[in-house]
PDB file of N, CA and C in Angstrom:
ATOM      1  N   UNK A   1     -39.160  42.058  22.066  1.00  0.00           N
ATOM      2  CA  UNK A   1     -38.447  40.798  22.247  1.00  0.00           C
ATOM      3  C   UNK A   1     -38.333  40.114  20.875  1.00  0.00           C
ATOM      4  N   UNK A   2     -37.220  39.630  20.653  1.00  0.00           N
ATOM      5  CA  UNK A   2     -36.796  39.165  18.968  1.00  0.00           C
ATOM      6  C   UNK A   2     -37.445  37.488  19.128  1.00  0.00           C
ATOM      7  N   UNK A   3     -37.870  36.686  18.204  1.00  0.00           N
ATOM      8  CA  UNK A   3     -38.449  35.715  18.000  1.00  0.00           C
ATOM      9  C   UNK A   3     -37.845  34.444  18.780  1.00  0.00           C
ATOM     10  N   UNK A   4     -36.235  34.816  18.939  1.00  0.00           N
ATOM     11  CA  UNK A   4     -35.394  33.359  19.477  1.00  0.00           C
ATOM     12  C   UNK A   4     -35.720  33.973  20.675  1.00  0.00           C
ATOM     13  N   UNK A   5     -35.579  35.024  21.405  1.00  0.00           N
ATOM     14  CA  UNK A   5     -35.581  34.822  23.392  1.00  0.00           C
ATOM     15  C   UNK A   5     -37.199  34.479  23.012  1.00  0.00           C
ATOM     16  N   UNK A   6     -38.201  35.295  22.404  1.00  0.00           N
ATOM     17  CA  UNK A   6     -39.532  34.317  22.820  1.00  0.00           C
ATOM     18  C   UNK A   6     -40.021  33.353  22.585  1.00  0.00           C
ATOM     19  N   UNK A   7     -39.432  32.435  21.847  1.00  0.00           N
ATOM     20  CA  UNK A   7     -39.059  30.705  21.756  1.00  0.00           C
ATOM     21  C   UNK A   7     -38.173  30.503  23.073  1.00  0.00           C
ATOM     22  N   UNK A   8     -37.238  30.568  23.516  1.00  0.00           N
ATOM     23  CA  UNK A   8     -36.777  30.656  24.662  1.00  0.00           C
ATOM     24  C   UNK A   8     -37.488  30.803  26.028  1.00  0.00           C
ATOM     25  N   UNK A   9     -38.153  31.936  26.132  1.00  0.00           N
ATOM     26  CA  UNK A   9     -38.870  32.238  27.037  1.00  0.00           C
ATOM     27  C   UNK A   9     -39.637  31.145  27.328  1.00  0.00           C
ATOM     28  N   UNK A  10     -40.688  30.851  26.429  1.00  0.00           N
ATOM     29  CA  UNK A  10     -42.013  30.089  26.307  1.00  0.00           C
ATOM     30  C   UNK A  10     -41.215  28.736  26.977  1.00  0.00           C
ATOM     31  N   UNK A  11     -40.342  28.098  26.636  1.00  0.00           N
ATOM     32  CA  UNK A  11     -39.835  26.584  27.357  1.00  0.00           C
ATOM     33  C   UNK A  11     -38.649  26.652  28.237  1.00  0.00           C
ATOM     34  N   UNK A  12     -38.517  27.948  28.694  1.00  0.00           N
ATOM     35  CA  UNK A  12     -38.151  27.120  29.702  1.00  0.00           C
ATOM     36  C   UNK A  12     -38.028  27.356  31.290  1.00  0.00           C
ATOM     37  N   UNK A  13     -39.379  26.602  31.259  1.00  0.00           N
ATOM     38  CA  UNK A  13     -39.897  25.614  32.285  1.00  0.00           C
ATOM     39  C   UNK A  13     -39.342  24.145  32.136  1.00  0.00           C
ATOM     40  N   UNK A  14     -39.088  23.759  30.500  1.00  0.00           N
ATOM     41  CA  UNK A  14     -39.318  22.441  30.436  1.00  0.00           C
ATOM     42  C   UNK A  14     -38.058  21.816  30.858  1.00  0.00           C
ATOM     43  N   UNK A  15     -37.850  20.517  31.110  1.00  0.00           N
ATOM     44  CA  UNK A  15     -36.591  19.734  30.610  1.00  0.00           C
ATOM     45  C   UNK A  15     -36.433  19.127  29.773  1.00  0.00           C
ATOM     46  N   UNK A  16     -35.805  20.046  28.710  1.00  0.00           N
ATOM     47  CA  UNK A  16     -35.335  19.522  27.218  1.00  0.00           C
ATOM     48  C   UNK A  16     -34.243  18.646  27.519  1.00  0.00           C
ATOM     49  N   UNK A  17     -34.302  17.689  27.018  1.00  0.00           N
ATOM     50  CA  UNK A  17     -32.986  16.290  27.024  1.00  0.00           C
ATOM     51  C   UNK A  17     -32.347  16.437  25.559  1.00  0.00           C
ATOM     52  N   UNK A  18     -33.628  16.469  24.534  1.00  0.00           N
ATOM     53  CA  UNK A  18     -33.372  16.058  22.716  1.00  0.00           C
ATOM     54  C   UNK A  18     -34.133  16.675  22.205  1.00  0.00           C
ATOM     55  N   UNK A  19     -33.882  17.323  20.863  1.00  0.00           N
ATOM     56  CA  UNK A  19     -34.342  17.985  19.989  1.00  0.00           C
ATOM     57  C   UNK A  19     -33.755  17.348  18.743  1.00  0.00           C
ATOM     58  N   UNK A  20     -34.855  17.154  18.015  1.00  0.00           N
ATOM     59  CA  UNK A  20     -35.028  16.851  16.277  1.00  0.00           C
ATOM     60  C   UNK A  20     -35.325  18.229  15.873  1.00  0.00           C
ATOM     61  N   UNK A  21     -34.327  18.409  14.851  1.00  0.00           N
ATOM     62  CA  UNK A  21     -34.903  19.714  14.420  1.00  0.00           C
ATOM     63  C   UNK A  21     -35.617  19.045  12.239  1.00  0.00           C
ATOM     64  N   UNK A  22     -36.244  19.281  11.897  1.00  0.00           N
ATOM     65  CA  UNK A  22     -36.446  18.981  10.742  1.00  0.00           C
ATOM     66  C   UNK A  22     -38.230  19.569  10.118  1.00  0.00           C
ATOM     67  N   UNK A  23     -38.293  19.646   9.199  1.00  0.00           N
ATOM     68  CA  UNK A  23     -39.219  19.758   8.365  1.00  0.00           C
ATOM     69  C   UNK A  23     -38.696  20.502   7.304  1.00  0.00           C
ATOM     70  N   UNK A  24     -39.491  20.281   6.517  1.00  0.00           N
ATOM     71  CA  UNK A  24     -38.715  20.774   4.887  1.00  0.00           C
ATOM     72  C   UNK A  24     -37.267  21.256   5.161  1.00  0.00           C
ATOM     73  N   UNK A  25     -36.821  22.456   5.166  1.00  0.00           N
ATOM     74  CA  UNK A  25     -35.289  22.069   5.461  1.00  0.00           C
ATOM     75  C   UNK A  25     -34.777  23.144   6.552  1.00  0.00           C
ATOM     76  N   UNK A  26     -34.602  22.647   7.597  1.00  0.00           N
ATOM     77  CA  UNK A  26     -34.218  23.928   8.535  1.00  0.00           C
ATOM     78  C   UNK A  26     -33.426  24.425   8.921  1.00  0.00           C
ATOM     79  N   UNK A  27     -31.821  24.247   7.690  1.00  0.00           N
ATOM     80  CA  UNK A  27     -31.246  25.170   7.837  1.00  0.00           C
ATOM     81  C   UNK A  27     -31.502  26.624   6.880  1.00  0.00           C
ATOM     82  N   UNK A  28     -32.240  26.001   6.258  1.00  0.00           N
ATOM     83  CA  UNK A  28     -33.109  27.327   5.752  1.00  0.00           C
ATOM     84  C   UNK A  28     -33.495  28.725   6.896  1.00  0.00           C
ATOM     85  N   UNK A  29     -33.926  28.078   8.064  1.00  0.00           N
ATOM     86  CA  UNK A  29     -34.740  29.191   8.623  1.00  0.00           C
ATOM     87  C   UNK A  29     -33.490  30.026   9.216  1.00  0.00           C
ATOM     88  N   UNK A  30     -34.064  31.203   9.202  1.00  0.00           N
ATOM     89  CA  UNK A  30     -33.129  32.022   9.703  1.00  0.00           C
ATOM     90  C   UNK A  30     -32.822  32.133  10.850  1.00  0.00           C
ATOM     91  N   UNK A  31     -33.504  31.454  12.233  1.00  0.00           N
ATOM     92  CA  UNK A  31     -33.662  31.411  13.267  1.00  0.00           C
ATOM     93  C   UNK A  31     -32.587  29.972  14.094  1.00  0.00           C
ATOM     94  N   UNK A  32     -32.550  29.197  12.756  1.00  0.00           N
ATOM     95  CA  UNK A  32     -32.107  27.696  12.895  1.00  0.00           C
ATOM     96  C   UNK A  32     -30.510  27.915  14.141  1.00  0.00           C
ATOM     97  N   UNK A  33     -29.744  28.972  13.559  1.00  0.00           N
ATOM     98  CA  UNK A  33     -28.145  28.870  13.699  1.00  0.00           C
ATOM     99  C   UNK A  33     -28.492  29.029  15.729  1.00  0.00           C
ATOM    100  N   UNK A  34     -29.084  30.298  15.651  1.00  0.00           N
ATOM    101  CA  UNK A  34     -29.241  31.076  17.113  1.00  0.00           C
ATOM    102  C   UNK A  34     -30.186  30.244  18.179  1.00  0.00           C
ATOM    103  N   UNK A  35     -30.820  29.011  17.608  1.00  0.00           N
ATOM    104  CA  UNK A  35     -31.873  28.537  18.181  1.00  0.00           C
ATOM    105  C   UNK A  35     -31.479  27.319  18.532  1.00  0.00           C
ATOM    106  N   UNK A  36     -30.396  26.825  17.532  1.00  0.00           N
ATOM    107  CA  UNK A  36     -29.643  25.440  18.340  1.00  0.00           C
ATOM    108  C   UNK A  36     -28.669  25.523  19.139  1.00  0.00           C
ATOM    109  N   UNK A  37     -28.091  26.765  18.860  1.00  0.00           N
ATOM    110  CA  UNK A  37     -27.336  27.323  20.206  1.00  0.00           C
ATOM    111  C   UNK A  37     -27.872  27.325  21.397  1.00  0.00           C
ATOM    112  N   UNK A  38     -29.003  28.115  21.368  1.00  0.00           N
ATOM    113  CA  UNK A  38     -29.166  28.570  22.747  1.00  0.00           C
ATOM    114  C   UNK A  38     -29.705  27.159  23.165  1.00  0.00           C
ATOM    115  N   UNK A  39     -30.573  26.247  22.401  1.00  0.00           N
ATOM    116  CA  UNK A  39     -31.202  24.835  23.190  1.00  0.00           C
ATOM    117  C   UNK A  39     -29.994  24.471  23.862  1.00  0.00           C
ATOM    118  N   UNK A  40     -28.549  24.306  23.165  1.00  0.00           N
ATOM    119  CA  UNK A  40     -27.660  23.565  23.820  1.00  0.00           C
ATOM    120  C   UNK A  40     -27.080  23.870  24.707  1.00  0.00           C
ATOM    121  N   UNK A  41     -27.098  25.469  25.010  1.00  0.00           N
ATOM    122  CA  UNK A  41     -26.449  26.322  26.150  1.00  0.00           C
ATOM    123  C   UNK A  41     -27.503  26.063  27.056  1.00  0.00           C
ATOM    124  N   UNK A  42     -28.825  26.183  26.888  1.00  0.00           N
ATOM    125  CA  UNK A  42     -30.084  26.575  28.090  1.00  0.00           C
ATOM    126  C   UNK A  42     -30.136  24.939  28.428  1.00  0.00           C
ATOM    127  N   UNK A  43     -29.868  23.960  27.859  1.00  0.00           N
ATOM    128  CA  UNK A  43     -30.528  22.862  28.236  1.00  0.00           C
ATOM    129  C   UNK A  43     -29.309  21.380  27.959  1.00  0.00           C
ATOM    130  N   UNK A  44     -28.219  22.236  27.564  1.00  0.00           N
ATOM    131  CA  UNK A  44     -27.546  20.984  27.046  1.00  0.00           C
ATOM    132  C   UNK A  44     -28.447  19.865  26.359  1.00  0.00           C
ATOM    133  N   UNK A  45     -29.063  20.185  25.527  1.00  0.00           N
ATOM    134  CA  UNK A  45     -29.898  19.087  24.633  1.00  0.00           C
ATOM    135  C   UNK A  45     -28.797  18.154  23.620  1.00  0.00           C
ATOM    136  N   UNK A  46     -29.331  17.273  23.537  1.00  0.00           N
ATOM    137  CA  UNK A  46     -28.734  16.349  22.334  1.00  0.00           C
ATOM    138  C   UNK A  46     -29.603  16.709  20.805  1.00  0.00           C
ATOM    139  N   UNK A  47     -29.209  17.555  20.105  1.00  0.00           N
ATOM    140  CA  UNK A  47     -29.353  17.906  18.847  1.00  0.00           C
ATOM    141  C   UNK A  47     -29.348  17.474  17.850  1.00  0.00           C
ATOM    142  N   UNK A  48     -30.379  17.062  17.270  1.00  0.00           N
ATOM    143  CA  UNK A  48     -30.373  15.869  15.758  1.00  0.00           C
ATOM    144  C   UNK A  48     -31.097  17.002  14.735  1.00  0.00           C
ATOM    145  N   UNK A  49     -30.612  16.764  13.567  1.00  0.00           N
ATOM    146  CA  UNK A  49     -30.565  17.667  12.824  1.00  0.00           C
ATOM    147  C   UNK A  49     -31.012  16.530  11.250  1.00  0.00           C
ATOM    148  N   UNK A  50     -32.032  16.471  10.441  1.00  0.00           N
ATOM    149  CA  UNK A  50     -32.495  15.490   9.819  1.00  0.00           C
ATOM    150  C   UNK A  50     -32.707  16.824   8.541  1.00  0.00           C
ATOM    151  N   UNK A  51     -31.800  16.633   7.637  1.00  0.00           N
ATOM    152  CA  UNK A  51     -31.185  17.591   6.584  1.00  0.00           C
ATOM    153  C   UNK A  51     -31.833  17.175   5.563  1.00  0.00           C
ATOM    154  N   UNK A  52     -31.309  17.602   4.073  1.00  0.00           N
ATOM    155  CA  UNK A  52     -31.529  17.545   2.891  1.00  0.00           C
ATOM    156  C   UNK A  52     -29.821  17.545   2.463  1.00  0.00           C
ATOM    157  N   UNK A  53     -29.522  18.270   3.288  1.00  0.00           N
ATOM    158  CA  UNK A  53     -27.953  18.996   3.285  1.00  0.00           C
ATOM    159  C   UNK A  53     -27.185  19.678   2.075  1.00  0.00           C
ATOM    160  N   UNK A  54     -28.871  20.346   1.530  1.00  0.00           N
ATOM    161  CA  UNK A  54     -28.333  21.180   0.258  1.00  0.00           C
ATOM    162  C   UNK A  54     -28.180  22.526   0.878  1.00  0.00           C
ATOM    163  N   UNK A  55     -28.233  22.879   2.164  1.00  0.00           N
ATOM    164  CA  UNK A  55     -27.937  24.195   2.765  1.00  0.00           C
ATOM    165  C   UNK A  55     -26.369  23.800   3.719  1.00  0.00           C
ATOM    166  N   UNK A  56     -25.843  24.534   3.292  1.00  0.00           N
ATOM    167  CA  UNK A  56     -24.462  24.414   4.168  1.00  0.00           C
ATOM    168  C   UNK A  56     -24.548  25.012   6.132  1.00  0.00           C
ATOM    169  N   UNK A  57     -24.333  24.679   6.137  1.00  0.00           N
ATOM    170  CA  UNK A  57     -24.805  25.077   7.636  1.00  0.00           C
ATOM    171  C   UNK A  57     -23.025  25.420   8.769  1.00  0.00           C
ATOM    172  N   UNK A  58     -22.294  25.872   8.432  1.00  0.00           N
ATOM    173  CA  UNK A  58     -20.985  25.410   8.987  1.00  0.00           C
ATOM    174  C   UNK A  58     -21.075  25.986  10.557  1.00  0.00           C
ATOM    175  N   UNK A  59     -21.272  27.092  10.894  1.00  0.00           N
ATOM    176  CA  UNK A  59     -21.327  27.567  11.937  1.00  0.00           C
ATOM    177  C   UNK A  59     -22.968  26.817  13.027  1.00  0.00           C
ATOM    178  N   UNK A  60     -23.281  26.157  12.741  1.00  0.00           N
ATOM    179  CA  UNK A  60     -24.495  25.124  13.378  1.00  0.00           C
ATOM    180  C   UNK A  60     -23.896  24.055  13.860  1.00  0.00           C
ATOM    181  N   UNK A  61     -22.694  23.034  12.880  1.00  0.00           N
ATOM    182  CA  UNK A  61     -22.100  22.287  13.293  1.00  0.00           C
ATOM    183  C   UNK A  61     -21.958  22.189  14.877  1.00  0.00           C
ATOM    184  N   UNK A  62     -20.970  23.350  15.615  1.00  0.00           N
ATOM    185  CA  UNK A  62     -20.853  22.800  16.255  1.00  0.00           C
ATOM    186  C   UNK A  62     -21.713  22.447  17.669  1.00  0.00           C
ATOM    187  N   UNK A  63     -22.818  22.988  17.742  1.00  0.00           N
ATOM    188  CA  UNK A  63     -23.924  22.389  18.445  1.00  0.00           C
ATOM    189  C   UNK A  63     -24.861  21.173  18.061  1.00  0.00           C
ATOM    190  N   UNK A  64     -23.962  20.754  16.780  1.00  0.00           N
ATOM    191  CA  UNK A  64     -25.409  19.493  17.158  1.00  0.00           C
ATOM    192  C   UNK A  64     -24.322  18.155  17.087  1.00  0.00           C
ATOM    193  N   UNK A  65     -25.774  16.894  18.049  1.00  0.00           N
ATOM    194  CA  UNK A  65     -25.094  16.101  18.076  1.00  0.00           C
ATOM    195  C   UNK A  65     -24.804  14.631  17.014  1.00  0.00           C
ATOM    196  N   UNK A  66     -26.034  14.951  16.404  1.00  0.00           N
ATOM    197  CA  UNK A  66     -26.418  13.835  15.205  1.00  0.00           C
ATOM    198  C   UNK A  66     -26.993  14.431  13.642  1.00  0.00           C
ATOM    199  N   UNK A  67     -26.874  13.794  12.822  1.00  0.00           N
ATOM    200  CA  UNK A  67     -27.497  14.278  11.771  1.00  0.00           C
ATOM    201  C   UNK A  67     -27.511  13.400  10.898  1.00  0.00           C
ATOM    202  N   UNK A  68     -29.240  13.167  10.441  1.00  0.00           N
ATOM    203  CA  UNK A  68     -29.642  11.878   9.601  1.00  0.00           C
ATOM    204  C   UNK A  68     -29.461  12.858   8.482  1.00  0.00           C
ATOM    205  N   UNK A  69     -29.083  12.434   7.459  1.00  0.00           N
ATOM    206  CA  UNK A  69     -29.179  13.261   5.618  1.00  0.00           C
ATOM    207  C   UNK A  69     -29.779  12.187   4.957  1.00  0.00           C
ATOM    208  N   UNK A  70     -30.675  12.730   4.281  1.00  0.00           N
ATOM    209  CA  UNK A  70     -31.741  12.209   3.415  1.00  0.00           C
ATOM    210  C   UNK A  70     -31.089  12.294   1.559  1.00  0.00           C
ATOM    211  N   UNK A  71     -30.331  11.916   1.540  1.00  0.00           N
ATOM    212  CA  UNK A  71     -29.871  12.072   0.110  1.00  0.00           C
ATOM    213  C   UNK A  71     -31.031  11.347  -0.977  1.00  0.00           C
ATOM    214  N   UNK A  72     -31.461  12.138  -1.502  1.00  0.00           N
ATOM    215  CA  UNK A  72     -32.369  11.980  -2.944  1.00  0.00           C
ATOM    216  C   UNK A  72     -31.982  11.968  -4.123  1.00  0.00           C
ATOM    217  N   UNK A  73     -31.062  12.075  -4.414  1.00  0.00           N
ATOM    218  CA  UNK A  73     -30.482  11.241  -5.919  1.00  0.00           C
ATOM    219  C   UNK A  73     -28.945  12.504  -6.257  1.00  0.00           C
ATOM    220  N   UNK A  74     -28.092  11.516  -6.886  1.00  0.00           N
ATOM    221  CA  UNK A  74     -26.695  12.187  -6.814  1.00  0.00           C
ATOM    222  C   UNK A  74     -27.095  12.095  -8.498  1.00  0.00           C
ATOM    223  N   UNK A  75     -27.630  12.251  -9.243  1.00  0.00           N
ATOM    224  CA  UNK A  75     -28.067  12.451 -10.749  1.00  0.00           C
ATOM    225  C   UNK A  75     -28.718  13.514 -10.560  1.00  0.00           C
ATOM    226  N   UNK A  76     -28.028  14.536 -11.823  1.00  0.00           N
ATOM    227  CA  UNK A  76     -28.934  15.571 -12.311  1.00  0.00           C
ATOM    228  C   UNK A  76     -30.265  15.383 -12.119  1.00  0.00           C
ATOM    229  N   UNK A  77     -30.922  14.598 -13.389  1.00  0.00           N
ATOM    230  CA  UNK A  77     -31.749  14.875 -13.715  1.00  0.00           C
ATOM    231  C   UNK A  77     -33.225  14.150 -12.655  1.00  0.00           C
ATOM    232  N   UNK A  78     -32.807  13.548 -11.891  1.00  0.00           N
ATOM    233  CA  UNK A  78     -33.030  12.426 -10.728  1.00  0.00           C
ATOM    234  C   UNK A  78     -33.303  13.554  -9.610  1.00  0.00           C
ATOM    235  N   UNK A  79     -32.450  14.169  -9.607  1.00  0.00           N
ATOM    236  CA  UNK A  79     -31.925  15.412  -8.458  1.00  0.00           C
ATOM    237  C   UNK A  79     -33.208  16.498  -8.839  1.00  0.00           C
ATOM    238  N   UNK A  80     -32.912  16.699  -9.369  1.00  0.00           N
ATOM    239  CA  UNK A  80     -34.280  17.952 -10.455  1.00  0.00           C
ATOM    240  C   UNK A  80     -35.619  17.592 -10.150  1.00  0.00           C
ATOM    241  N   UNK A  81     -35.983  16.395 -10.447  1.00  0.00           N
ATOM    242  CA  UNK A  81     -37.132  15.883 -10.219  1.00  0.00           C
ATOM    243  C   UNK A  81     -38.070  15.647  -8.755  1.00  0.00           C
ATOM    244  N   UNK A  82     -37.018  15.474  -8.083  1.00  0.00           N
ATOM    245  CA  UNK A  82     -37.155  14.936  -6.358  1.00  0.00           C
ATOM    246  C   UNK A  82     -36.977  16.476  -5.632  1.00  0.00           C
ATOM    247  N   UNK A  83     -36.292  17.164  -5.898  1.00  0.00           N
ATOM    248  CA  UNK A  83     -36.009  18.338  -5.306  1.00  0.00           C
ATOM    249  C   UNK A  83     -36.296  19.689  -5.971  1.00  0.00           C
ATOM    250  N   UNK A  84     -36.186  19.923  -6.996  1.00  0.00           N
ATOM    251  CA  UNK A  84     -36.316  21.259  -7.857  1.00  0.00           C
ATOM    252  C   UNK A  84     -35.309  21.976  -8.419  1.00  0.00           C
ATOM    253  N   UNK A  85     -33.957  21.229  -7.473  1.00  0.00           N
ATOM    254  CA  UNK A  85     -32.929  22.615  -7.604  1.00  0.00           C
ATOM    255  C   UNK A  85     -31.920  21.421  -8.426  1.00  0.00           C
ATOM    256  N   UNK A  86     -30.661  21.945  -8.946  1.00  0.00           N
ATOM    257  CA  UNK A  86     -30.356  21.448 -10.666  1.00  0.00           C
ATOM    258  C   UNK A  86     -28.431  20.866  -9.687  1.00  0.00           C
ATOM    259  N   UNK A  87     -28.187  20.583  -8.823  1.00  0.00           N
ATOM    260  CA  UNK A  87     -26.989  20.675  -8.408  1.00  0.00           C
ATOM    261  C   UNK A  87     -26.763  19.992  -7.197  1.00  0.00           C
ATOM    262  N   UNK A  88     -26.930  18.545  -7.735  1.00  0.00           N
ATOM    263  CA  UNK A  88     -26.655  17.623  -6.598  1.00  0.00           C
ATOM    264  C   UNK A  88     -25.254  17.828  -5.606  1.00  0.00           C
ATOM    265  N   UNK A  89     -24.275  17.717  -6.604  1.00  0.00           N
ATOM    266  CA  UNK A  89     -22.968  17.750  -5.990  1.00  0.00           C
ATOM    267  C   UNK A  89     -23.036  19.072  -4.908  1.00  0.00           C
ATOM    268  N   UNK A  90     -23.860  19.971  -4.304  1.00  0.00           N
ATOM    269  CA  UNK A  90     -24.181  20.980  -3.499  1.00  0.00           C
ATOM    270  C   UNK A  90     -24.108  20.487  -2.091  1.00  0.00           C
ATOM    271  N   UNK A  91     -24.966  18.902  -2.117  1.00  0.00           N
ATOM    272  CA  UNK A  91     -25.371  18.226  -1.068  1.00  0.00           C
ATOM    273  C   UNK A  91     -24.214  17.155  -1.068  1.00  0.00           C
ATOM    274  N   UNK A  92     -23.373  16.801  -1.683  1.00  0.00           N
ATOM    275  CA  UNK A  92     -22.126  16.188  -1.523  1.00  0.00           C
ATOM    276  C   UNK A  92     -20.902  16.660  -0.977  1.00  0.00           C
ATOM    277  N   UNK A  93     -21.081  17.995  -1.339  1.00  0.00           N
ATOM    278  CA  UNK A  93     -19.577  18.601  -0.825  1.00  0.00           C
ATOM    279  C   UNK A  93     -20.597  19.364   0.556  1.00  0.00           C
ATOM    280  N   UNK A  94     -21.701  19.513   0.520  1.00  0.00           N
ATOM    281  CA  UNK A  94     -21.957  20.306   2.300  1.00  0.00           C
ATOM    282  C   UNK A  94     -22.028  18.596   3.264  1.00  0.00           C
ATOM    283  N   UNK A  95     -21.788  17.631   2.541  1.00  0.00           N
ATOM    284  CA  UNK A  95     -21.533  16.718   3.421  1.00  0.00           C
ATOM    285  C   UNK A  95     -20.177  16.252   3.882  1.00  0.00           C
ATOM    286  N   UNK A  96     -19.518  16.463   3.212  1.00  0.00           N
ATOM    287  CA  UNK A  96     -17.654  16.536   3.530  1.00  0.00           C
ATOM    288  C   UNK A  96     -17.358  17.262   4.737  1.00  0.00           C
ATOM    289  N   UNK A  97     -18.228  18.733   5.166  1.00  0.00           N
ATOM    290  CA  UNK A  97     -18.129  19.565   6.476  1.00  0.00           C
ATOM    291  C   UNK A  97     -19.062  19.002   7.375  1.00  0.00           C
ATOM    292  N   UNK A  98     -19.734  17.972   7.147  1.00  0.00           N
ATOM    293  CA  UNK A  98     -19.869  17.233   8.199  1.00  0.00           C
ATOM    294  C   UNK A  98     -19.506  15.968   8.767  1.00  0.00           C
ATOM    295  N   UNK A  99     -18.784  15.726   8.122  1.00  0.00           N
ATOM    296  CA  UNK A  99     -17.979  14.134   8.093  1.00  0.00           C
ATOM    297  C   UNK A  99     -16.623  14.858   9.198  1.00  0.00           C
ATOM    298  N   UNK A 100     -16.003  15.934   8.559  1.00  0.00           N
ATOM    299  CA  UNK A 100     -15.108  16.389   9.235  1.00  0.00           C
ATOM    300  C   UNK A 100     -15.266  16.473  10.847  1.00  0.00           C
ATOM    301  N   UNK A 101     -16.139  16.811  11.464  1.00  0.00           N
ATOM    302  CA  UNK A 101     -17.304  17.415  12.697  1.00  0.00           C
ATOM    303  C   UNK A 101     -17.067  15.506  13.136  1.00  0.00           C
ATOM    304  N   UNK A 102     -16.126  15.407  13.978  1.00  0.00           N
ATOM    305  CA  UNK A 102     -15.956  14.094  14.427  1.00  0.00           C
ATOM    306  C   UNK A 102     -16.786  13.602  15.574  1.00  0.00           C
ATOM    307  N   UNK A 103     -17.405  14.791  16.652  1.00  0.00           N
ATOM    308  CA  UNK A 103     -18.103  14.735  17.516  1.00  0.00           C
ATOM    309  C   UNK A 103     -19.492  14.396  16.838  1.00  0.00           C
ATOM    310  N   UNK A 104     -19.729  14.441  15.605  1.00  0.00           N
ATOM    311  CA  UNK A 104     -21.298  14.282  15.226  1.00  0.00           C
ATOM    312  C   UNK A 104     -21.463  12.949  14.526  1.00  0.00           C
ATOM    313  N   UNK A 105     -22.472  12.357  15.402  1.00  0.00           N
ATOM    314  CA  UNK A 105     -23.302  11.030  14.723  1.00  0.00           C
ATOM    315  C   UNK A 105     -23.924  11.021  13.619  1.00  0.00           C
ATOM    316  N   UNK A 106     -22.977  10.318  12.258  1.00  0.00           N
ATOM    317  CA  UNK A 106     -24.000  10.771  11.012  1.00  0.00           C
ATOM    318  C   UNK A 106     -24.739   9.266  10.811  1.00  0.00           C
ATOM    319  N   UNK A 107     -25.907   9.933  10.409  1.00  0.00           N
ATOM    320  CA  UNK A 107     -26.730   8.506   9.739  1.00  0.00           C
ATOM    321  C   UNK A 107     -27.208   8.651   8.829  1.00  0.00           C
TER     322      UNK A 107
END
């Protein structure tokens, strides 16, 4: 059994209403795309998604329903310091594909 049906398996019993998905950054995980799917198919959950939004995520879009972005500095060297990685404008333009996504609550 692959890791998403036994995350699957294990809940559901429950009644999922909402899911926060977040910690360090989870469109990182590789599991993220297949796992907010299925919450929203198995449970119709309301999907909040609390980013960095230096990972582009386009095909996730359309299962979720909210997404807080944590922007940490639109300066290089500001950017570098707070995060590690050298390319703010990364997290500016993966925010344009979510502005587009009219069904999603940004905050």
């Amino acid at each position: 059994m692959n890791e998403e049906a036994e995350v699957m398996e294990k809940i559901s019993d429950l009644d999922i209403k909402k899911v926060t998905w977040l910690g360090k950054e989870p469109t990182c995980d590789p599991l993220f795309h297949n796992l907010i799917k299925s919450f929203k198919k198995q449970f119709n959950s309301y999907n909040i998604l609390i980013t960095n939004s230096y990972e582009d995520c386009p095909d996730s879009l359309d299962w979720l329903d909210e997404v807080c972005v944590s922007i940490k500095a639109v300066t290089p060297v500001i950017f570098k310091s707070f995060t590690g990685k050298d390319n703010p404008d990364i997290v500016l333009n993966n925010l344009s594909g979510i502005f587009k996504k009219e069904h999603i609550k940004l905050n």
